[in-house]
Protein backbone atom coordinates (compact mmCIF):
# COMPACT_ATOMS: atom_id res chain seq x y z
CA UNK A 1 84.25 -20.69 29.51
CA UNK A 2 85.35 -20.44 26.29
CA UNK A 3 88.35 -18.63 25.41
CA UNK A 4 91.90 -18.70 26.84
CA UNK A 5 92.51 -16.24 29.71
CA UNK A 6 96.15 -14.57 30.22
CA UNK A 7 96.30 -16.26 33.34
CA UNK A 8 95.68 -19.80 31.46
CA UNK A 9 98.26 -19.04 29.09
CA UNK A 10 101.00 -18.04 32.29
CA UNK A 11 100.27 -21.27 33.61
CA UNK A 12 100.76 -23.20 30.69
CA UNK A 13 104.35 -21.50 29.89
CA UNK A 14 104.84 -22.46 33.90
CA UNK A 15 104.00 -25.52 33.38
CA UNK A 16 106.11 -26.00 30.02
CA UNK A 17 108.89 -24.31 31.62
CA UNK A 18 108.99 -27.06 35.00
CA UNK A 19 108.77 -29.74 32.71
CA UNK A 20 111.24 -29.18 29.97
CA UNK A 21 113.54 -26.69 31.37
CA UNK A 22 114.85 -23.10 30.25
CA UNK A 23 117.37 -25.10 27.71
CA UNK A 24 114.79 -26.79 25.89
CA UNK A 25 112.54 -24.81 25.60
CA UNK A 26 114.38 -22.86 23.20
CA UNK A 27 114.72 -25.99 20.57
CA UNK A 28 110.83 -27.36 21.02
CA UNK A 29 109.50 -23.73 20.17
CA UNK A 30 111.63 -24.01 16.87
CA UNK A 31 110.62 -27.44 16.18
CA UNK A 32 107.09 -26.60 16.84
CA UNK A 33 107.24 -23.70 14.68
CA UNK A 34 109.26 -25.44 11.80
CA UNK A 35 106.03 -27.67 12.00
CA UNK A 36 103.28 -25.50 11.77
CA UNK A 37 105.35 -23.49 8.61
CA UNK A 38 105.90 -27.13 6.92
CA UNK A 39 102.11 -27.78 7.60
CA UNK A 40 100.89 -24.31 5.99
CA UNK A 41 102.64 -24.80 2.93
CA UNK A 42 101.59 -28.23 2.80
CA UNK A 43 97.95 -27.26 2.86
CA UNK A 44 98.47 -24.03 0.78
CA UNK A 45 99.67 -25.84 -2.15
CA UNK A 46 102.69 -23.99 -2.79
CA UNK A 47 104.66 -27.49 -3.13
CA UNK A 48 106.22 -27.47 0.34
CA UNK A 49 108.14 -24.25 -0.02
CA UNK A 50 108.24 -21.56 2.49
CA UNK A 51 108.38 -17.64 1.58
CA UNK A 52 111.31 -17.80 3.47
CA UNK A 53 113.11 -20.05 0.87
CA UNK A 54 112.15 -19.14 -2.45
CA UNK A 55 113.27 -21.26 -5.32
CA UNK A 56 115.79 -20.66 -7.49
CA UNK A 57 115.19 -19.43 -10.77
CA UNK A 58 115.73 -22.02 -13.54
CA UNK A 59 117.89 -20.93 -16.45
CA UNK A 60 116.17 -20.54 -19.53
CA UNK A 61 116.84 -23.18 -22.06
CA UNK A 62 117.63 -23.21 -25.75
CA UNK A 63 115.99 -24.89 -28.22
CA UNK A 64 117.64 -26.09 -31.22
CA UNK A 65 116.43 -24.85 -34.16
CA UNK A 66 116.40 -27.69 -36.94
CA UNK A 67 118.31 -26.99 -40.16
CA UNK A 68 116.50 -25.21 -42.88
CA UNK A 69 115.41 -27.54 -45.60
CA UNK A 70 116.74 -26.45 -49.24
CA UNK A 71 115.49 -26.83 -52.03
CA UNK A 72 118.28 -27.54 -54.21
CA UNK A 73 120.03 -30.42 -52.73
CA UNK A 74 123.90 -30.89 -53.67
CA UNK A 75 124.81 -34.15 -54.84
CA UNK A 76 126.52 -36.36 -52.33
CA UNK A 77 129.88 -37.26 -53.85
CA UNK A 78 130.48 -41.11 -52.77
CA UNK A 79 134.49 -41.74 -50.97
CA UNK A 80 136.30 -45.37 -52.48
CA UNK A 81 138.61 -45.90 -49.55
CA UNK A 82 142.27 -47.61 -51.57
């Protein structure tokens, strides 16, 4: 009395299949799945992303490099606006 026989599992697709119909059926097996994958990745800890969907590789990003400091500084000639 413990496991599932392949005579419990034809009755529940029976079952299933009087209930919902042969069109729905079809849409509730993807929603089902579609909530077991969200569920998995949810408890893996991947951050909610599937292996089917992987992400999208970030570009790399420059950094600026800050001027070089001199030694010698020039003079800074002042402007008289006339």
């Amino acid at each position: 009395m413990g496991a599932f026989s392949p005579w419990h599992i034809i009755l529940i697709a029976l079952v299933a299949l009087l209930l919902f119909g042969p069109n729905k059926l079809p849409e509730l097996g993807r929603g089902f799945g579609k909530m077991f994958r969200e569920f998995k990745d949810a408890t893996s800890g991947n951050g909610g992303r599937s292996d089917d969907n992987p992400p999208e590789p970030e570009a790399p990003k420059k950094e600026l490099a800050a001027p070089a400091a001199s030694s010698v500084s020039e003079p800074v000639q002042p402007t008289t606006n006339k």
